[in-house]
PDB file of N, CA and C in Angstrom:
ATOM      1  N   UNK A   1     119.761  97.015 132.260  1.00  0.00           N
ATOM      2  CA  UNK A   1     119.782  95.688 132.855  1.00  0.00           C
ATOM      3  C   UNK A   1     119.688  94.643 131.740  1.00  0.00           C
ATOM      4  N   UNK A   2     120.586  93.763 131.727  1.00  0.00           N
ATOM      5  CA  UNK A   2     120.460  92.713 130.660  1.00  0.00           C
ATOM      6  C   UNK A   2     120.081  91.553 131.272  1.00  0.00           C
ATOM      7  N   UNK A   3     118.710  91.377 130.583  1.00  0.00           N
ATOM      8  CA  UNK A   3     118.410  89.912 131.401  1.00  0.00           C
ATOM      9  C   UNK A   3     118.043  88.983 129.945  1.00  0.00           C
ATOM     10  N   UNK A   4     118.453  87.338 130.353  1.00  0.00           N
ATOM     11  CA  UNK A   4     118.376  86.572 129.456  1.00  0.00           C
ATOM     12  C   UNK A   4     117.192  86.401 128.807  1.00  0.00           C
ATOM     13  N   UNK A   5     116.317  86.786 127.580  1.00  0.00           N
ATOM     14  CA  UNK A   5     114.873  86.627 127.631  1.00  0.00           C
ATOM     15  C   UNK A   5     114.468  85.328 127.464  1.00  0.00           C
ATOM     16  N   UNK A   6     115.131  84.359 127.236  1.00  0.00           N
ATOM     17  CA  UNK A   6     114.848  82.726 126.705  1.00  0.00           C
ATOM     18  C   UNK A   6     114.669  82.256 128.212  1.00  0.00           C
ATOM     19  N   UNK A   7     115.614  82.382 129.288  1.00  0.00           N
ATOM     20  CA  UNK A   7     115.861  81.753 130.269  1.00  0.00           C
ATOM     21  C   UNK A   7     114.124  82.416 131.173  1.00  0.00           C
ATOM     22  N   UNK A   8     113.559  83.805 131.294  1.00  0.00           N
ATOM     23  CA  UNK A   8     112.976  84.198 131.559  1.00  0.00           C
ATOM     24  C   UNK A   8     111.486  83.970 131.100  1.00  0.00           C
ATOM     25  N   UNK A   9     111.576  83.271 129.693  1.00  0.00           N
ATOM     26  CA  UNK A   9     110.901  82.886 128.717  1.00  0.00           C
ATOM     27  C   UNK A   9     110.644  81.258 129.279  1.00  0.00           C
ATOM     28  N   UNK A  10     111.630  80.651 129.514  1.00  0.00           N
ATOM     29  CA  UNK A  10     111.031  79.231 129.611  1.00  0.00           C
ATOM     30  C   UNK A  10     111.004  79.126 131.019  1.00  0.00           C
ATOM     31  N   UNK A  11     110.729  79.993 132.063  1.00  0.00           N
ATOM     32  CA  UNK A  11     110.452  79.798 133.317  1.00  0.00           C
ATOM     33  C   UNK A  11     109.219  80.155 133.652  1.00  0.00           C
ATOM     34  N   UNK A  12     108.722  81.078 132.486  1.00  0.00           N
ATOM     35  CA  UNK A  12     107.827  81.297 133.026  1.00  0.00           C
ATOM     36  C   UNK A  12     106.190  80.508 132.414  1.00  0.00           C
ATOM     37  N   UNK A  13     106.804  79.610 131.089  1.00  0.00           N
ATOM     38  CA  UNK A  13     106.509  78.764 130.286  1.00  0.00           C
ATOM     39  C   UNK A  13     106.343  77.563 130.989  1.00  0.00           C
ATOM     40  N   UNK A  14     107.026  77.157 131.981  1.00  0.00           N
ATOM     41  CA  UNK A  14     107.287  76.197 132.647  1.00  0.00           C
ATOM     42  C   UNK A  14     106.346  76.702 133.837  1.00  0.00           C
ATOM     43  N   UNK A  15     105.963  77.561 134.495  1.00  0.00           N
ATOM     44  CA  UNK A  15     104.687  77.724 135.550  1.00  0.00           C
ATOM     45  C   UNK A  15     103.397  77.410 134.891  1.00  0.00           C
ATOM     46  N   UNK A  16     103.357  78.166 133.786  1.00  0.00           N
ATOM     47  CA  UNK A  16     102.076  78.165 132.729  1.00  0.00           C
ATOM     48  C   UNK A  16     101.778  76.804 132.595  1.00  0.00           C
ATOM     49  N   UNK A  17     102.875  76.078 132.535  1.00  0.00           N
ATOM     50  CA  UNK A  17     102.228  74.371 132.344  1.00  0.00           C
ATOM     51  C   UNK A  17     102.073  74.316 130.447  1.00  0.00           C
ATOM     52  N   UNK A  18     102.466  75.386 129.699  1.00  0.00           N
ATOM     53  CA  UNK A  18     102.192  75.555 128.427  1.00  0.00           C
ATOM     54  C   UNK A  18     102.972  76.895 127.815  1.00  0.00           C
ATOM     55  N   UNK A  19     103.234  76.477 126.082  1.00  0.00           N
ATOM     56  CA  UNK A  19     104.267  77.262 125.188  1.00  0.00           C
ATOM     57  C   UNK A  19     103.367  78.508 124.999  1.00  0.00           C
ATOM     58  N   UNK A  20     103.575  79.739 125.102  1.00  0.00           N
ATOM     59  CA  UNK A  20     103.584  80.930 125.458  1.00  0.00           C
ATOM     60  C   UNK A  20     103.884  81.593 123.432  1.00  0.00           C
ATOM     61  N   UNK A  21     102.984  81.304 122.618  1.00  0.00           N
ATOM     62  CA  UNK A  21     104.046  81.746 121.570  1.00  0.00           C
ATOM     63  C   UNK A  21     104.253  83.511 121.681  1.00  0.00           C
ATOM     64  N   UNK A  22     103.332  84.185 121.702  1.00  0.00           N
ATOM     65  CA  UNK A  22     103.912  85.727 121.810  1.00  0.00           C
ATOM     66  C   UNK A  22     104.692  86.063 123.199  1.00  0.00           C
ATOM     67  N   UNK A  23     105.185  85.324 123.672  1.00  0.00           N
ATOM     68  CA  UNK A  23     105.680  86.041 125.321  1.00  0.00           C
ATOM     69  C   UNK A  23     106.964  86.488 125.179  1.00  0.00           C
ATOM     70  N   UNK A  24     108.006  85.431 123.827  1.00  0.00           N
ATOM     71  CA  UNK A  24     109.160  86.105 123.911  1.00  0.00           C
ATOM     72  C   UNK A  24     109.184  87.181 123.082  1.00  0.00           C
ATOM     73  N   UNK A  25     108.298  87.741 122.403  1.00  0.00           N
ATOM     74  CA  UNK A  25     108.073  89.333 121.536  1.00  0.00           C
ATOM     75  C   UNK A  25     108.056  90.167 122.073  1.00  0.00           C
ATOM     76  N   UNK A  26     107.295  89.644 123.530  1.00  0.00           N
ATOM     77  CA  UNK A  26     106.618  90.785 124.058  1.00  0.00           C
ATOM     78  C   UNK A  26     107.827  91.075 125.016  1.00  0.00           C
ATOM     79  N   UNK A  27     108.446  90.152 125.842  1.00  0.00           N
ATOM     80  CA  UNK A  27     109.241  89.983 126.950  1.00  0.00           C
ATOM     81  C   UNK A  27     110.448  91.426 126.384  1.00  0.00           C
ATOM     82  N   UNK A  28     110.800  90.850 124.913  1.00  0.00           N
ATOM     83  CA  UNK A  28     111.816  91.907 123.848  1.00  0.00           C
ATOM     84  C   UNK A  28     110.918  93.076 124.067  1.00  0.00           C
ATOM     85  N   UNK A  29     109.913  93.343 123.731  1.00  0.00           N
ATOM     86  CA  UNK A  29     109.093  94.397 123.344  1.00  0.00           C
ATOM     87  C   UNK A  29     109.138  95.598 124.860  1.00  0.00           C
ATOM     88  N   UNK A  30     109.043  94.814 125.887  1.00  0.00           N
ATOM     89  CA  UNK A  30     109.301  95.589 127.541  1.00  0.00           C
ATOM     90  C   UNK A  30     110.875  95.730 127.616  1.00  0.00           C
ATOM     91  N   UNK A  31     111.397  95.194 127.193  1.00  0.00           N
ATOM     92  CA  UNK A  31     113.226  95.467 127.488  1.00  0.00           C
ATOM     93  C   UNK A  31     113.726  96.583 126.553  1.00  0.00           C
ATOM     94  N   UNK A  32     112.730  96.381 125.474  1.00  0.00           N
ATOM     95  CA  UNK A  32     113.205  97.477 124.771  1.00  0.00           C
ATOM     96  C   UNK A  32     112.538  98.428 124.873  1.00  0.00           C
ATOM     97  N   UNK A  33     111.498  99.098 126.420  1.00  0.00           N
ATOM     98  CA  UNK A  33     110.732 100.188 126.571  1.00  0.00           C
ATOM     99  C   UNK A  33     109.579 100.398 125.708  1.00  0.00           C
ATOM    100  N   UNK A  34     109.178  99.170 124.906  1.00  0.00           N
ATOM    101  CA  UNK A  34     107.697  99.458 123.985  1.00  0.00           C
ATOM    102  C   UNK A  34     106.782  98.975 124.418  1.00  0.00           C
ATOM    103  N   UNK A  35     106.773  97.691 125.479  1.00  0.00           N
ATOM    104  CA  UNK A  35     105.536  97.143 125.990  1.00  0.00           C
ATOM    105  C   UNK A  35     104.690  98.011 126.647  1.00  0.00           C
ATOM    106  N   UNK A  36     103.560  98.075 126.503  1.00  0.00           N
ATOM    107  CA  UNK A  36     102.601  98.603 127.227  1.00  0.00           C
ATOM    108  C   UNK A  36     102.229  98.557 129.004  1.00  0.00           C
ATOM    109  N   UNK A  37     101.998  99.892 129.471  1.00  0.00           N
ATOM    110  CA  UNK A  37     102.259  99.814 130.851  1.00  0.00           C
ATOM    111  C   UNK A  37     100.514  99.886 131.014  1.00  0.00           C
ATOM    112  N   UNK A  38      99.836  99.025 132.474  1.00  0.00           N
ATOM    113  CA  UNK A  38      99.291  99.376 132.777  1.00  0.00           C
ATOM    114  C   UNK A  38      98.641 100.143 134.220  1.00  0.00           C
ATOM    115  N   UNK A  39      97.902 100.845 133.866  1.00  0.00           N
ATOM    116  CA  UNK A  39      97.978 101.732 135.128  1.00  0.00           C
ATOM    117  C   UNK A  39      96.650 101.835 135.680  1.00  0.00           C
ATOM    118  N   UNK A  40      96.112 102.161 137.096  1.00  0.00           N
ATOM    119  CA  UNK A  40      95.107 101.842 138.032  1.00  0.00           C
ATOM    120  C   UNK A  40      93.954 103.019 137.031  1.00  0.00           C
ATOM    121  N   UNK A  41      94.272 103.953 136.707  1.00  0.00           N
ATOM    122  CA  UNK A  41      93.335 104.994 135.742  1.00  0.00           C
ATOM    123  C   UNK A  41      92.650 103.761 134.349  1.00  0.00           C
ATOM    124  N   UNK A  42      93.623 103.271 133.728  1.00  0.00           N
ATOM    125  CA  UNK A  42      93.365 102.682 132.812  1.00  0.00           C
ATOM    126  C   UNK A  42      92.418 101.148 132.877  1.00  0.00           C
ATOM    127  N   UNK A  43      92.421 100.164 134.273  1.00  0.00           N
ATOM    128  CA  UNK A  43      91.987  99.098 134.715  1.00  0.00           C
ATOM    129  C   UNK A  43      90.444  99.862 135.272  1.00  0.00           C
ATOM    130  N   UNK A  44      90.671 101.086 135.848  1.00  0.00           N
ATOM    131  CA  UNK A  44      88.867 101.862 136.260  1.00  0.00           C
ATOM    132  C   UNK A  44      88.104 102.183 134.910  1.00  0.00           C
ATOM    133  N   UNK A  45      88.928 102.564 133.971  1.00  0.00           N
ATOM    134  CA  UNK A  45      88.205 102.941 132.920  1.00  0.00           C
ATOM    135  C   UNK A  45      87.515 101.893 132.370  1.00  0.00           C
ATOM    136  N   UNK A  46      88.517 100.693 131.780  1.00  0.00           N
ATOM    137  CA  UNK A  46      87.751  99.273 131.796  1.00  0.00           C
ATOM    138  C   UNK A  46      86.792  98.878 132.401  1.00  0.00           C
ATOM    139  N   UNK A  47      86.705  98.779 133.884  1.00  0.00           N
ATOM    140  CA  UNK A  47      86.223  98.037 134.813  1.00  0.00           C
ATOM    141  C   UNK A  47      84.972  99.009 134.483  1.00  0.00           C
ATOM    142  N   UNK A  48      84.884 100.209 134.835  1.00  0.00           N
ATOM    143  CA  UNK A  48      83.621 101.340 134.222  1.00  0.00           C
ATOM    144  C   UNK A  48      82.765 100.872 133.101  1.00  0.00           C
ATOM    145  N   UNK A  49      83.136 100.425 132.404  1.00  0.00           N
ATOM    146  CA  UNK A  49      82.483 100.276 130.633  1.00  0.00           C
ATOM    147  C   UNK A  49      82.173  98.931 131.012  1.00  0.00           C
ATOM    148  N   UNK A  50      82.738  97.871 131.300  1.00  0.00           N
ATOM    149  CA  UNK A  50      82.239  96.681 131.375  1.00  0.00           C
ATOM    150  C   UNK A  50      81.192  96.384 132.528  1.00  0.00           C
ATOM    151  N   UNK A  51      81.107  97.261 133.605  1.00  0.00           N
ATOM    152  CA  UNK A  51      80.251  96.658 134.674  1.00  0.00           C
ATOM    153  C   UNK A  51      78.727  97.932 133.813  1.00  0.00           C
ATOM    154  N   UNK A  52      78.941  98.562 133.140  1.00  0.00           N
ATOM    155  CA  UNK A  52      77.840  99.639 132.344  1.00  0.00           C
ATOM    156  C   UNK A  52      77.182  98.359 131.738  1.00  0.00           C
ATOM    157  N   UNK A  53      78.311  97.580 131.030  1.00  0.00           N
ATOM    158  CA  UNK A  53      77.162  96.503 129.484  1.00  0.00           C
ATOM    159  C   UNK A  53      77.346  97.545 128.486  1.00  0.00           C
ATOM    160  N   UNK A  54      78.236  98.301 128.673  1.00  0.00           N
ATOM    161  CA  UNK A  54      78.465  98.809 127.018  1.00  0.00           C
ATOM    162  C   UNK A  54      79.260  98.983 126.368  1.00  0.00           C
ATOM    163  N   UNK A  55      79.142  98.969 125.057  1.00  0.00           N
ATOM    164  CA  UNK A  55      80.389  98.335 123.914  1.00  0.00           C
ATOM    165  C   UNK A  55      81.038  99.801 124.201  1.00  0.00           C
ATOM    166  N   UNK A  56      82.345  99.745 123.778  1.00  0.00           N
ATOM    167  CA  UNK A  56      83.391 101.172 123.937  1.00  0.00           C
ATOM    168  C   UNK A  56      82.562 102.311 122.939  1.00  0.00           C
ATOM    169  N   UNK A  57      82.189 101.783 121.605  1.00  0.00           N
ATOM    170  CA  UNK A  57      81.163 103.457 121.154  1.00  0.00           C
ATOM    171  C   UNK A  57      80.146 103.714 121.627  1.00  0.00           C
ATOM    172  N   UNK A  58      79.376 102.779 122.628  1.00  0.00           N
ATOM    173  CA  UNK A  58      78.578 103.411 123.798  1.00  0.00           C
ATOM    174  C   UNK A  58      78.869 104.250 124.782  1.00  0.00           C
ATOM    175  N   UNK A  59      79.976 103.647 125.251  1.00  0.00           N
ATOM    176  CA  UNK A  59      80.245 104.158 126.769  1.00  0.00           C
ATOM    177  C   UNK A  59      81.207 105.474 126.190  1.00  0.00           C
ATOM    178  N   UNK A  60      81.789 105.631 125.082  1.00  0.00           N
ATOM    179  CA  UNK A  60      82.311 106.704 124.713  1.00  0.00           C
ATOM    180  C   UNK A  60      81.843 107.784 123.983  1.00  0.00           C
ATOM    181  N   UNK A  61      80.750 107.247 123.496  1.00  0.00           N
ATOM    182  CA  UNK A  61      79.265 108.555 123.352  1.00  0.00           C
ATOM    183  C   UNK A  61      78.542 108.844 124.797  1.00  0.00           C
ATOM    184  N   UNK A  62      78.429 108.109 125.906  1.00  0.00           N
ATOM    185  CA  UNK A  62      78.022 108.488 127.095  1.00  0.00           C
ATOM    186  C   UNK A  62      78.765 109.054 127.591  1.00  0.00           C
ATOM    187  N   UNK A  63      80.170 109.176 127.559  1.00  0.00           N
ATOM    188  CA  UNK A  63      80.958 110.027 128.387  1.00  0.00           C
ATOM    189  C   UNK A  63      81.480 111.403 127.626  1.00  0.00           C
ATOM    190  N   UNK A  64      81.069 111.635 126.194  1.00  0.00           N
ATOM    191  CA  UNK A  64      81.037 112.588 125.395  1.00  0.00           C
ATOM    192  C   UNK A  64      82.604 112.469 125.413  1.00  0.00           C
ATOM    193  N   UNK A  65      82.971 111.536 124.416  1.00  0.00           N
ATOM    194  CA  UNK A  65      84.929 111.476 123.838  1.00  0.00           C
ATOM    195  C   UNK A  65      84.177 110.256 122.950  1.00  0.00           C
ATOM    196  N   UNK A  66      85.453 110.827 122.035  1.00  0.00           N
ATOM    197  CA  UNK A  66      85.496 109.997 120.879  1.00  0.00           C
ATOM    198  C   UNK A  66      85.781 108.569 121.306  1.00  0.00           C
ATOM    199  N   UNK A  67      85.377 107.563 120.619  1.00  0.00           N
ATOM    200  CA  UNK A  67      85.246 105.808 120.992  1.00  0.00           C
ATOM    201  C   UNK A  67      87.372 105.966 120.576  1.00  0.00           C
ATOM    202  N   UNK A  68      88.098 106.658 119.802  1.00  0.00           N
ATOM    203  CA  UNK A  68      89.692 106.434 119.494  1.00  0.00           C
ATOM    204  C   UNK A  68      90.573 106.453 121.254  1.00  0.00           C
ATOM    205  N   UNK A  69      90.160 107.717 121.576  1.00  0.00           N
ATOM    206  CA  UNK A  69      90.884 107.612 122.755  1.00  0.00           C
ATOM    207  C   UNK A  69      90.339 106.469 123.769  1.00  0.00           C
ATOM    208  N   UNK A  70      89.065 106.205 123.752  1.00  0.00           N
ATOM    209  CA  UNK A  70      88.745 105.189 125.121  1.00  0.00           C
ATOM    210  C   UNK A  70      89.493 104.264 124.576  1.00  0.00           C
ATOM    211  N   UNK A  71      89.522 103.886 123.801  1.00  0.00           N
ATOM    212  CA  UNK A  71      90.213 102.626 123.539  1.00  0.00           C
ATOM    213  C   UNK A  71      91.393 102.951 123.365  1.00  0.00           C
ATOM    214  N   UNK A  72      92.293 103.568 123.266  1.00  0.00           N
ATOM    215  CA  UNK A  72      93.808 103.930 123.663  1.00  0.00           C
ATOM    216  C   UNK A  72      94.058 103.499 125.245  1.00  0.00           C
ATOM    217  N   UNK A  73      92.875 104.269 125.728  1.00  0.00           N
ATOM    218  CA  UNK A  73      93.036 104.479 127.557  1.00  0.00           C
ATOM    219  C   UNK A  73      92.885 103.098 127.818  1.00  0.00           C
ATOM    220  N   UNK A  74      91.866 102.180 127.297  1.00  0.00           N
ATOM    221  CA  UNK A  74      92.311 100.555 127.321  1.00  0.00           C
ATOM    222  C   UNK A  74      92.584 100.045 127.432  1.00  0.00           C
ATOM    223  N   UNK A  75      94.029 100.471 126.264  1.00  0.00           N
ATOM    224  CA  UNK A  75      94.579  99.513 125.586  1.00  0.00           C
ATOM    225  C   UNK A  75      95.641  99.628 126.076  1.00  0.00           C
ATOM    226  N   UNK A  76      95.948 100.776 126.848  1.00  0.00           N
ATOM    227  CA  UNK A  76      97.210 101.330 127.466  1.00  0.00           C
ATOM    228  C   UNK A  76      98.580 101.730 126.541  1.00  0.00           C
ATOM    229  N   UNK A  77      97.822 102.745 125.770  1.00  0.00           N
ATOM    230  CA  UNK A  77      98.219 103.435 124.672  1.00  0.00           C
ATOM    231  C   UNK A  77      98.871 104.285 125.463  1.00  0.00           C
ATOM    232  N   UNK A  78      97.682 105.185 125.940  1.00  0.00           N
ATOM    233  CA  UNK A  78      97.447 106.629 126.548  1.00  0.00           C
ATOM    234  C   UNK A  78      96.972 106.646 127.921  1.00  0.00           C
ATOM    235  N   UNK A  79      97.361 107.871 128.511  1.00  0.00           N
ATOM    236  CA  UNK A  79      96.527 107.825 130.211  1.00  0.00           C
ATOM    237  C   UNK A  79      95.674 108.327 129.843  1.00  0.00           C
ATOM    238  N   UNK A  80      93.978 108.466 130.460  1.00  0.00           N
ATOM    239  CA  UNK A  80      92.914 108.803 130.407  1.00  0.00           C
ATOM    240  C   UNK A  80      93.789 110.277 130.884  1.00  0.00           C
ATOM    241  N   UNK A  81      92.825 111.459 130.588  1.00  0.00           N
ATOM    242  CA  UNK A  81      93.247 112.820 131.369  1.00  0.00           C
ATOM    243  C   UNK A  81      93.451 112.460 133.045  1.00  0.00           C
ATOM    244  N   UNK A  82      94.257 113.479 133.453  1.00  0.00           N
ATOM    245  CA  UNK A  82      94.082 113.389 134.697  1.00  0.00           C
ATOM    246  C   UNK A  82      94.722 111.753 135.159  1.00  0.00           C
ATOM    247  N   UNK A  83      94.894 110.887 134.893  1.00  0.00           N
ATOM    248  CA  UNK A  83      95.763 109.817 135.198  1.00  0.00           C
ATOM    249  C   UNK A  83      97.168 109.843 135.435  1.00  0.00           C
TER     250      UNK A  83
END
């Protein structure tokens, strides 16, 4: 699908009420299959650690995994297992 990214870029610049500087990187960055997806596994994992009060090498020594992957699962690197 070829869609215009400027035209998509200043419309959505134009809701924002304000210039967007990383949006047309990123807008490229999803067309070209690299943007980051996020997924309902990855928003629980968050939502988990932040309603705890603990920094990611807390909550990733409490859940016995290394603090690299929680923050992949995050960042929406990686799916948590089982996601």
């Amino acid at each position: 699908m070829n869609v215009d990214i400027e035209k998509v870029a200043a419309a959505i610049e134009s809701d924002a009420g304000e210039s967007l500087p990383d949006l047309r990187q990123a807008l490229l960055e999803a067309q070209a299959g690299l943007g980051r997806v996020t997924t309902p596994e990855q928003i629980l994992v968050r939502q988990a650690r932040e309603k705890s009060g603990l920094t990611q090498a807390a909550f990733a020594e409490r859940i016995q995994t290394p603090v690299a992957p929680l923050r992949d699962w995050e960042q929406g690197r990686f799916a948590p297992p089982g996601g």
